[in-house]
C-alpha atoms as a PDB file:
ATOM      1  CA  UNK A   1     105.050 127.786 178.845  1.00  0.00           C
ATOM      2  CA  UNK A   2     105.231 125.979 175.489  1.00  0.00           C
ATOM      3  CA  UNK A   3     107.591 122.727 175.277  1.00  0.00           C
ATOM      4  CA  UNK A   4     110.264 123.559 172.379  1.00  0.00           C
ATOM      5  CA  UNK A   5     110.863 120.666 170.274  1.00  0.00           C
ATOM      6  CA  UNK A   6     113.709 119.261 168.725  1.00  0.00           C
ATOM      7  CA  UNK A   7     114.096 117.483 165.452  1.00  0.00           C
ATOM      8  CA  UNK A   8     114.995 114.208 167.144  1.00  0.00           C
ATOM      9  CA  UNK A   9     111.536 114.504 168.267  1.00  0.00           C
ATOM     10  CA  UNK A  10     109.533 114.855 165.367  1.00  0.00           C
ATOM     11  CA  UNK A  11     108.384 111.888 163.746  1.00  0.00           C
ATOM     12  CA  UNK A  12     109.061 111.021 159.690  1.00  0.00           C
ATOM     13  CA  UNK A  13     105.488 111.936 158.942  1.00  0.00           C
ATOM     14  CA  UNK A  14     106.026 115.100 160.686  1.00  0.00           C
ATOM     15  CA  UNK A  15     109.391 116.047 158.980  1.00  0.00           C
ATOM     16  CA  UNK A  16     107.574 115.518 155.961  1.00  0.00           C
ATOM     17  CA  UNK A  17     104.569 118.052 156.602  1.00  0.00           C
ATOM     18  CA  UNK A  18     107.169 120.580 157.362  1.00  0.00           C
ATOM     19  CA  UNK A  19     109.399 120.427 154.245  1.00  0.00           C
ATOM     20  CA  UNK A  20     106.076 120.487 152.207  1.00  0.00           C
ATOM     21  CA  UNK A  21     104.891 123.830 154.315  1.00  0.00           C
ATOM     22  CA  UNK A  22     108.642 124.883 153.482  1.00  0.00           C
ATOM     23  CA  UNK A  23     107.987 124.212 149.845  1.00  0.00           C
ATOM     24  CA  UNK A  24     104.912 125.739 149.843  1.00  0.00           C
ATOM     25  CA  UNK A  25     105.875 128.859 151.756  1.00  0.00           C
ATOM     26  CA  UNK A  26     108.407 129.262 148.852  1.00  0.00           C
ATOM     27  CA  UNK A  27     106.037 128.480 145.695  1.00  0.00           C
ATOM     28  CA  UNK A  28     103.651 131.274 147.179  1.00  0.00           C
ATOM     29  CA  UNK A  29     107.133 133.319 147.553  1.00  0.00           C
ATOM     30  CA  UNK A  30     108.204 132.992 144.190  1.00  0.00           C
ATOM     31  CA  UNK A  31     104.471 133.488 142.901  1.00  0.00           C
ATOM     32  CA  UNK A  32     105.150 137.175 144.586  1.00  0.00           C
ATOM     33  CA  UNK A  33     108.992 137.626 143.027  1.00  0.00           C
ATOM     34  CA  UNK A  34     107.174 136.856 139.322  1.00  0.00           C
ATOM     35  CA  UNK A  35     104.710 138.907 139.398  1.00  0.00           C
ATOM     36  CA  UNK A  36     107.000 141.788 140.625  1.00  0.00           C
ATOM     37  CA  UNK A  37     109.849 140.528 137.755  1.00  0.00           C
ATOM     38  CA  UNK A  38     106.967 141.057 134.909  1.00  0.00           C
ATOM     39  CA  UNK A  39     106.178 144.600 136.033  1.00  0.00           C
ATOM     40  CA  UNK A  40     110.396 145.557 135.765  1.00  0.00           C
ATOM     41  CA  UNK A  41     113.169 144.895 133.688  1.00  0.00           C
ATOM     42  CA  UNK A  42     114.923 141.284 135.027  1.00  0.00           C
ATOM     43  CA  UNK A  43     117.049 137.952 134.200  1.00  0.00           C
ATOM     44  CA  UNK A  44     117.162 134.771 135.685  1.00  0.00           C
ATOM     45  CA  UNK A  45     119.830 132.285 136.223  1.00  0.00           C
ATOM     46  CA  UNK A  46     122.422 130.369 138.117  1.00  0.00           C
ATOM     47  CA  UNK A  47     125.066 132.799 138.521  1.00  0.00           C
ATOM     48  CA  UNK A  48     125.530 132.225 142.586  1.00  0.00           C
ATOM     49  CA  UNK A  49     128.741 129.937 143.204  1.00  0.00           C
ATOM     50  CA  UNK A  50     127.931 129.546 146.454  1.00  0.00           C
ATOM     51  CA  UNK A  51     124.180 127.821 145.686  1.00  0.00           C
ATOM     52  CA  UNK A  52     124.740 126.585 142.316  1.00  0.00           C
ATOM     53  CA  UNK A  53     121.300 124.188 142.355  1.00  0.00           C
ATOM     54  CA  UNK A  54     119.362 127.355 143.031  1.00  0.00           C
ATOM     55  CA  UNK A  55     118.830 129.642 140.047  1.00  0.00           C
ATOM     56  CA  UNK A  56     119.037 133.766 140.797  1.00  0.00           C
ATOM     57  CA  UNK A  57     116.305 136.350 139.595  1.00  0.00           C
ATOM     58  CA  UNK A  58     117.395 139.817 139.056  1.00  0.00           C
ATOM     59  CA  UNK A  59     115.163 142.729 138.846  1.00  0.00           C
ATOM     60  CA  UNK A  60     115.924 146.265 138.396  1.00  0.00           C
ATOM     61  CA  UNK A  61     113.447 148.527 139.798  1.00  0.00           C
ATOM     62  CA  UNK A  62     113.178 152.504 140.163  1.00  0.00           C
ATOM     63  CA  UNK A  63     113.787 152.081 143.846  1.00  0.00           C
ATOM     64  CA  UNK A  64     117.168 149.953 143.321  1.00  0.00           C
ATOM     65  CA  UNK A  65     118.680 146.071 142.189  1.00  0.00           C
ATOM     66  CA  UNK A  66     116.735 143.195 144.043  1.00  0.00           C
ATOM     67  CA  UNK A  67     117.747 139.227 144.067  1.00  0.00           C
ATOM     68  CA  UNK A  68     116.159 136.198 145.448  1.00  0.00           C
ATOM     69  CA  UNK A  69     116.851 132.222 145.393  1.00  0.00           C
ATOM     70  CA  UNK A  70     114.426 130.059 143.077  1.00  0.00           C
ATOM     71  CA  UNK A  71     114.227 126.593 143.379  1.00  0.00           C
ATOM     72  CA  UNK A  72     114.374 124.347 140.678  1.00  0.00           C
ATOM     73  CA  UNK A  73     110.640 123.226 141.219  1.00  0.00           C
ATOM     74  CA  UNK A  74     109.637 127.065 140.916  1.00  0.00           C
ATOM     75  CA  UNK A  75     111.479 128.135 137.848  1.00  0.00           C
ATOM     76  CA  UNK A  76     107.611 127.577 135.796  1.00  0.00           C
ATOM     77  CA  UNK A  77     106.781 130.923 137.067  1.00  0.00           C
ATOM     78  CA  UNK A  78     109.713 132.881 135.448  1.00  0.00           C
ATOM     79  CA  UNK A  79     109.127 131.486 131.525  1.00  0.00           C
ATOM     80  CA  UNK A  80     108.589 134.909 130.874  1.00  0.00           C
ATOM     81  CA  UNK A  81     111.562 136.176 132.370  1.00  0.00           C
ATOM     82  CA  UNK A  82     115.231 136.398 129.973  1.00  0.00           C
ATOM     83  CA  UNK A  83     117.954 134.243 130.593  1.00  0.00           C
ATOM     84  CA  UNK A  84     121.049 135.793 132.421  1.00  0.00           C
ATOM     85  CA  UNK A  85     123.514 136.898 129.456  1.00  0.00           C
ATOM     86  CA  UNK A  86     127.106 138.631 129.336  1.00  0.00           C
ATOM     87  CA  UNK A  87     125.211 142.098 128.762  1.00  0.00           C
ATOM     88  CA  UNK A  88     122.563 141.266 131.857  1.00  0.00           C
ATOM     89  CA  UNK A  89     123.824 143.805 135.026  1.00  0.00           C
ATOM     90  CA  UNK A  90     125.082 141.526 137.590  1.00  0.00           C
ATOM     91  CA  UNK A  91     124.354 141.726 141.351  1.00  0.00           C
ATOM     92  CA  UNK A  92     124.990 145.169 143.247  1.00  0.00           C
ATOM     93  CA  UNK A  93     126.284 144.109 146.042  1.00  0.00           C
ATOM     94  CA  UNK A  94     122.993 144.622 148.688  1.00  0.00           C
ATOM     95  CA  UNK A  95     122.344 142.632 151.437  1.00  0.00           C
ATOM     96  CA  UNK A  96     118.990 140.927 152.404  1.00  0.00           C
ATOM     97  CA  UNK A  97     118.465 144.148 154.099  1.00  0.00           C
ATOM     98  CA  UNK A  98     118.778 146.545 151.780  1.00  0.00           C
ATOM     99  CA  UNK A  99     116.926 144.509 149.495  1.00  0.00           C
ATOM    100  CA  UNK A 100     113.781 144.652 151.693  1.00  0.00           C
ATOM    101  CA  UNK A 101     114.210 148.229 152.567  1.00  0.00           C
ATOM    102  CA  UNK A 102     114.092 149.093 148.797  1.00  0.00           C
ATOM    103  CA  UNK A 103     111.224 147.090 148.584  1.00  0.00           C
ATOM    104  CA  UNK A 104     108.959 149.411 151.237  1.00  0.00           C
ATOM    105  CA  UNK A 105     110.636 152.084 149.120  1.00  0.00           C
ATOM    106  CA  UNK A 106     108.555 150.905 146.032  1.00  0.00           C
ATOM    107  CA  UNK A 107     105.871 149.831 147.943  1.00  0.00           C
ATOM    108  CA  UNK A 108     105.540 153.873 149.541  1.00  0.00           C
ATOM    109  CA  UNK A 109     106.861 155.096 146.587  1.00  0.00           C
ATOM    110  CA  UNK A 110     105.648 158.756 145.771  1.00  0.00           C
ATOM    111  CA  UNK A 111     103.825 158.998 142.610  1.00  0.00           C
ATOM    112  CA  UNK A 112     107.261 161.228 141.400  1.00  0.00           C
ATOM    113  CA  UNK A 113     108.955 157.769 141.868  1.00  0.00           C
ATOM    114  CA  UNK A 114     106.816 155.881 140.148  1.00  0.00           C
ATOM    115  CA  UNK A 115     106.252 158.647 137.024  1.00  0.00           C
ATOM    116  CA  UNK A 116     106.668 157.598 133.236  1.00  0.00           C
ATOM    117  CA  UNK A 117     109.303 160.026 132.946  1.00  0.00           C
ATOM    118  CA  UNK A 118     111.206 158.094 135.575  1.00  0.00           C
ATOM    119  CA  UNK A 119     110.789 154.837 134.524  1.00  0.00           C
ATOM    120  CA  UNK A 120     111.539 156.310 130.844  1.00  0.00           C
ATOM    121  CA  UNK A 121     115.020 157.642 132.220  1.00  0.00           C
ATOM    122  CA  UNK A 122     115.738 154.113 133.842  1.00  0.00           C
ATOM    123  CA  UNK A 123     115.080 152.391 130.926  1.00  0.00           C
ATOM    124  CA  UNK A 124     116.905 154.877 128.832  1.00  0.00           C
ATOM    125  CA  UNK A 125     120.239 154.656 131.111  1.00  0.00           C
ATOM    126  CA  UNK A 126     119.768 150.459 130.789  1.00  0.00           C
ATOM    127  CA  UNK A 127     119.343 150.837 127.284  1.00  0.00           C
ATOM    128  CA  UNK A 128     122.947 152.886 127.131  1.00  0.00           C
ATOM    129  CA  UNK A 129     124.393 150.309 129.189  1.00  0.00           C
ATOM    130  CA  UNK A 130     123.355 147.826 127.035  1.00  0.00           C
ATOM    131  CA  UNK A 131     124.722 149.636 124.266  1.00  0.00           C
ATOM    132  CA  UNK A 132     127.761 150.336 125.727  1.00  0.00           C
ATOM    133  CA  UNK A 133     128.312 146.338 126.386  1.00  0.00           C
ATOM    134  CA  UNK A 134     127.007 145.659 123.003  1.00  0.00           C
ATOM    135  CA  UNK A 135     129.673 148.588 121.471  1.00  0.00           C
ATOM    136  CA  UNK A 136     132.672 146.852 123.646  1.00  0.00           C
ATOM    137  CA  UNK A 137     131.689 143.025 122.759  1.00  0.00           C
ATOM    138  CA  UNK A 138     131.800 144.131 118.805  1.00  0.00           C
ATOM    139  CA  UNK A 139     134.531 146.281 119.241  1.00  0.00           C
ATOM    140  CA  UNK A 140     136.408 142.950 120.713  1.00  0.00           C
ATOM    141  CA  UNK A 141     134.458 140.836 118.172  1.00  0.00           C
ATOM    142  CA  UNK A 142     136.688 142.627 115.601  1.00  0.00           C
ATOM    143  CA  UNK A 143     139.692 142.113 117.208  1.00  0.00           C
ATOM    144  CA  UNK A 144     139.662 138.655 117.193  1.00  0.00           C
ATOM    145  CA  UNK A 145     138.749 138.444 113.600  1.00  0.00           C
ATOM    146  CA  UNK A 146     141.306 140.380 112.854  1.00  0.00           C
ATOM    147  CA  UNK A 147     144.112 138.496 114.415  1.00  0.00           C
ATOM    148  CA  UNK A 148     142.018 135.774 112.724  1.00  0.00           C
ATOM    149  CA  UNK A 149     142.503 137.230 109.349  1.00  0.00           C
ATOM    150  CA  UNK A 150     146.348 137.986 110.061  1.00  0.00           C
ATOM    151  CA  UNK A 151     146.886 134.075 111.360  1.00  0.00           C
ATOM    152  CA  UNK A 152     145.382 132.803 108.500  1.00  0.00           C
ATOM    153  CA  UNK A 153     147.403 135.352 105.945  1.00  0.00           C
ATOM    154  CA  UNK A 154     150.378 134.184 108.186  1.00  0.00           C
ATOM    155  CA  UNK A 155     149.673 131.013 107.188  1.00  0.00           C
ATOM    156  CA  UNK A 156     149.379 131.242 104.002  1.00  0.00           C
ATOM    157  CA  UNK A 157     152.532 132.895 103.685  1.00  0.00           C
ATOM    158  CA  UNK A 158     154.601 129.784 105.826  1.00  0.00           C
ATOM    159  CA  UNK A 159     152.738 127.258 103.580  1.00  0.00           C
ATOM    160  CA  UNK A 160     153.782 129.375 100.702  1.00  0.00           C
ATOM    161  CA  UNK A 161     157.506 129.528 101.666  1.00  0.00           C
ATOM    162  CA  UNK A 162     157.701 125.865 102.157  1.00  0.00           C
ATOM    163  CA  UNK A 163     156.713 124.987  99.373  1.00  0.00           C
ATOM    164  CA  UNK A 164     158.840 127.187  97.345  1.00  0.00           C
ATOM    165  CA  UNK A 165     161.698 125.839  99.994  1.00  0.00           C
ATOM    166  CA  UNK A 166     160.828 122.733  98.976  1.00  0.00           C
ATOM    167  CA  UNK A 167     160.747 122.980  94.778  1.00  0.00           C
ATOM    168  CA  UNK A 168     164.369 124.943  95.424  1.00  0.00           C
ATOM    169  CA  UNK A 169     165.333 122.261  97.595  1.00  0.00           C
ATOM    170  CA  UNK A 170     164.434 119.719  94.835  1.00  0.00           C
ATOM    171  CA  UNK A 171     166.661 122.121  92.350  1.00  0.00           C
ATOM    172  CA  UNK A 172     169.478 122.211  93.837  1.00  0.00           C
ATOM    173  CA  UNK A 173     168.980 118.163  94.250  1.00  0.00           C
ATOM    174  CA  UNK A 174     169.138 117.886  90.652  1.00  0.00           C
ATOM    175  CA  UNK A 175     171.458 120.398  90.011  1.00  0.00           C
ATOM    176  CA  UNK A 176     174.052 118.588  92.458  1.00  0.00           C
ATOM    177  CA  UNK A 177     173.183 114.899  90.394  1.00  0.00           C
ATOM    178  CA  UNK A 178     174.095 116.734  87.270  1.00  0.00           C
ATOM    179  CA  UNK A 179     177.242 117.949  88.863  1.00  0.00           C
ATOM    180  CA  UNK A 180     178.151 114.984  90.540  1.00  0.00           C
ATOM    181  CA  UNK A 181     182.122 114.002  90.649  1.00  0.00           C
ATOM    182  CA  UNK A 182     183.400 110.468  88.776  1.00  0.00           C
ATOM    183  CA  UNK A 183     186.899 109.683  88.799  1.00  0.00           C
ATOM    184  CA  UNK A 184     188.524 109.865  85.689  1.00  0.00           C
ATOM    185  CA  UNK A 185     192.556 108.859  85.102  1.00  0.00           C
ATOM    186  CA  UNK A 186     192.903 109.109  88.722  1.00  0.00           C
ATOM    187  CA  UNK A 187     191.323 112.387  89.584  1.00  0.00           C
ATOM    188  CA  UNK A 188     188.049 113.655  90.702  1.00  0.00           C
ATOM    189  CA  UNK A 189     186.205 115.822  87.846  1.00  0.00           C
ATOM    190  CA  UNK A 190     182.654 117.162  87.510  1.00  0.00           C
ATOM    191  CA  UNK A 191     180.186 114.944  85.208  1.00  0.00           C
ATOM    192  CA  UNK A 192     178.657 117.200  83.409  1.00  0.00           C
ATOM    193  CA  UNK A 193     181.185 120.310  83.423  1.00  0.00           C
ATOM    194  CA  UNK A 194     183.602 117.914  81.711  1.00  0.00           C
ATOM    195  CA  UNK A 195     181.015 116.126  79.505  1.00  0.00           C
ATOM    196  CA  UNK A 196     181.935 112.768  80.795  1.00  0.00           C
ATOM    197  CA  UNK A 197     180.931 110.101  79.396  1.00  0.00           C
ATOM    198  CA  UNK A 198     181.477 106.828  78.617  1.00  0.00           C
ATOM    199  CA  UNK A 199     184.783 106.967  80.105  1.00  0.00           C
ATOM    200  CA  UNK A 200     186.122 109.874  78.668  1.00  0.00           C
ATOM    201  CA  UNK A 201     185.418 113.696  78.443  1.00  0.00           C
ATOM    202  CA  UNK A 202     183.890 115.834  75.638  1.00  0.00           C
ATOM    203  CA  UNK A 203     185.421 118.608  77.389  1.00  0.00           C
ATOM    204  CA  UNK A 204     188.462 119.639  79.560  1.00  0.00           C
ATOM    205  CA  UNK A 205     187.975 117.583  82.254  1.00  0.00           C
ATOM    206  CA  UNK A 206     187.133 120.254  85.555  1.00  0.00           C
ATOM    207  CA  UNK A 207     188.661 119.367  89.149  1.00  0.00           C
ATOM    208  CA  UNK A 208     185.459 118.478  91.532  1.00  0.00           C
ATOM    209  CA  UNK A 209     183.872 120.642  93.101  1.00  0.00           C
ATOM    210  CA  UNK A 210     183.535 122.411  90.114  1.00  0.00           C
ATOM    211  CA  UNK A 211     181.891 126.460  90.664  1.00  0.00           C
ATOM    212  CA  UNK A 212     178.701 125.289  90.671  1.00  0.00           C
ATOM    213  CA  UNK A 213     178.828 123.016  93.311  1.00  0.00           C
ATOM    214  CA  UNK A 214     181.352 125.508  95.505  1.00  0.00           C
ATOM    215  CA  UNK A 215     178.251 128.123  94.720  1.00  0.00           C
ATOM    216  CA  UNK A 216     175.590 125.746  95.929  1.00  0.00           C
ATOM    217  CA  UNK A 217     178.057 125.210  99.141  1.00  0.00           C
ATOM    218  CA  UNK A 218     178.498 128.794  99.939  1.00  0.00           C
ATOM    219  CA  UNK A 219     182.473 128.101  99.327  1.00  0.00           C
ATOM    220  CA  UNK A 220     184.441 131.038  97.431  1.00  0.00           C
ATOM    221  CA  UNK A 221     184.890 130.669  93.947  1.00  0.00           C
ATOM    222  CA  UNK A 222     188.568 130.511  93.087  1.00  0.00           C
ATOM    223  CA  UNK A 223     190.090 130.362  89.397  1.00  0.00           C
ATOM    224  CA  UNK A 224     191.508 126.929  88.525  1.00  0.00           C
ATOM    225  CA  UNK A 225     195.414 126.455  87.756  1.00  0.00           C
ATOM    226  CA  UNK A 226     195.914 125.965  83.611  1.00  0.00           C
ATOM    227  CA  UNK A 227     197.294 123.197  82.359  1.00  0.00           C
ATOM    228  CA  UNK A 228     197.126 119.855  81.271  1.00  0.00           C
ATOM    229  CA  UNK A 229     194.099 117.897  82.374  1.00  0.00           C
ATOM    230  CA  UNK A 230     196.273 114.431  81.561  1.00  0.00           C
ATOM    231  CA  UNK A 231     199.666 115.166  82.772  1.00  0.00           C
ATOM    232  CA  UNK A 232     198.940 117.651  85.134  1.00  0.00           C
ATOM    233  CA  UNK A 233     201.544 120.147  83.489  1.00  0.00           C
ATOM    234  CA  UNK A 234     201.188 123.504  84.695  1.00  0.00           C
ATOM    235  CA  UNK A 235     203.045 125.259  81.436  1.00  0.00           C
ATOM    236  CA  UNK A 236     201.208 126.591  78.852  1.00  0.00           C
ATOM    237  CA  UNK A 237     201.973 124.992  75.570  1.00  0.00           C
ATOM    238  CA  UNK A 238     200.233 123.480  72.554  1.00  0.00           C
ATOM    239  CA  UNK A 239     198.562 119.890  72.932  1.00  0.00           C
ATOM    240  CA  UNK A 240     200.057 117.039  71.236  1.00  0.00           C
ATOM    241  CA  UNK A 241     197.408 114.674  69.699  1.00  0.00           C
ATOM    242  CA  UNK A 242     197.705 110.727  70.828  1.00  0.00           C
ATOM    243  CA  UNK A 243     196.144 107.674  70.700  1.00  0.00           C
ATOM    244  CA  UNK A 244     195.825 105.206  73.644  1.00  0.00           C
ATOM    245  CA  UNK A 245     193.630 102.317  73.944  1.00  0.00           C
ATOM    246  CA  UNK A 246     192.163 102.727  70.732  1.00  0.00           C
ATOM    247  CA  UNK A 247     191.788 106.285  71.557  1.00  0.00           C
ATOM    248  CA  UNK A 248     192.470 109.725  70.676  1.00  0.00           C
ATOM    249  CA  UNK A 249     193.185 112.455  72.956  1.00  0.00           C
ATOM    250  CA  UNK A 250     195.379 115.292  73.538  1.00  0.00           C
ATOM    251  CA  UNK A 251     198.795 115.759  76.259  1.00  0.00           C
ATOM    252  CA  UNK A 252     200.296 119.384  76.528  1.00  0.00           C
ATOM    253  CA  UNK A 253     203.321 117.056  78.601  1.00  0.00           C
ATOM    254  CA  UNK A 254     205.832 114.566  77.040  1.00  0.00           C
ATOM    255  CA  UNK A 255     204.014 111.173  75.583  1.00  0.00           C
ATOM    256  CA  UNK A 256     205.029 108.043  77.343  1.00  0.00           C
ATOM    257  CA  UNK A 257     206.057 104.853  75.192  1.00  0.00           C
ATOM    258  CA  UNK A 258     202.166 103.810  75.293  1.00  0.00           C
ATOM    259  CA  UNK A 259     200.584 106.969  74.039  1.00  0.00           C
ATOM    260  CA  UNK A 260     201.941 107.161  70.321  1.00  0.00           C
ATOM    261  CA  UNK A 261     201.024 110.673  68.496  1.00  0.00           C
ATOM    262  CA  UNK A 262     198.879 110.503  65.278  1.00  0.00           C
END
């Protein structure tokens, strides 16, 4: 009866002669998987998580899916095989088993198996597939550029708003520093409502805020009491005409001893 050996047994030099029979037993593998991957439709690439330093070749034959392991040093032989893409059909499901019992399918495949007209439906129903992915990846293609399209018109349309926030920001700015209030003879009046100037008014001095200022607030627009803008008389009457400091102006009220009429 033959001695079984263990690793601890073997020497270096024999470790080594047995990974390079491993090797080779593989490299005269995957010379067998090429050949059969140039005679049917098949991708290659690393698409097993579980071995991700061992690239996967895919072939699609009339007897069913088959898969195998290539090692990095073998992947020479498959320059003629397509890269794995998002249309290539992934793996079936099949075990090692029913991998190798497909294969004695092809290999004792009736010549009914192996007939153009079957191979020509095959590649017909892989073509529609392909289509079919193609159709759905352009279909979603579209989608996305058109909530693209709609993100950039979006966009556009914020940018646009803020900037014509901005210029009526900048107008109502201006139209507040035109408005702005002064004091005048004790009382708050609107600038430019009451052409002020110089320390007087070209016209009847207006209370602050005036109704532009209330409108640019949102406040409600009320009429002002009549009267006199100097005395603060609330009677109608004619004004008088006076002079004071050099002067003129005009008092609907009675003139003190300092404004004498002209």
């Amino acid at each position: 009866m033959t001695q079984r050996l263990s690793v601890d047994d073997l020497t270096d030099e024999q470790l080594d002669a047995l990974h390079d029979q491993l090797n080779a037993t593989y490299r005269e593998r995957a010379h067998l998987v090429a050949h059969l991957a140039a005679l049917h439709p098949s991708h290659i690439g690393h698409t097993d998580p579980a071995a991700p330093d061992w690239a996967v070749v895919t072939i699609e034959t009339p007897a069913g899916q088959m898969t195998w392991h290539i090692a990095e040093r073998d992947m020479d032989l498959f320059t003629h095989v397509q890269p794995t893409n998002r249309i290539c059909r992934g793996w079936d499901g099949h075990t090692t088993d029913e991998k190798y019992q497909r294969m004695r399918d092809l290999t004792e495949a009736t010549p009914s198996l192996l007939s153009l007209e079957t191979v020509a439906d095959q590649q017909a129903e892989h073509i529609k597939q392909m289509s079919a992915r193609i159709a759905e990846l352009e279909q979603q293609l579209a989608e996305v550029d058109g909530e693209l399209n709609e993100a950039r018109n979006h966009n556009d349309r914020t940018c646009e708003a803020v900037t014509r926030a901005e210029q009526a920001e900048a107008a109502i700015d201006r139209v507040r520093d035109l408005h702005a209030p002064v004091d005048h003879r004790g009382r708050t009046i609107c600038a430019d409502c009451s052409g002020y100037g110089l320390g007087s008014t070209d016209n009847v001095p207006v209370p602050y805020p005036c109704s532009t200022v209330r409108a640019l607030d949102e406040q409600p627009i009320t009429a002002q009491p009549s009267g006199c803008p100097h005395c603060g008389a609330t009677t109608t009457h004619l004004p008088r005409r006076y002079m004071k400091n050099g002067r003129v102006g005009y008092c609907h009220g009675e003139l003190t001893t300092d404004e004498q009429p002209t």
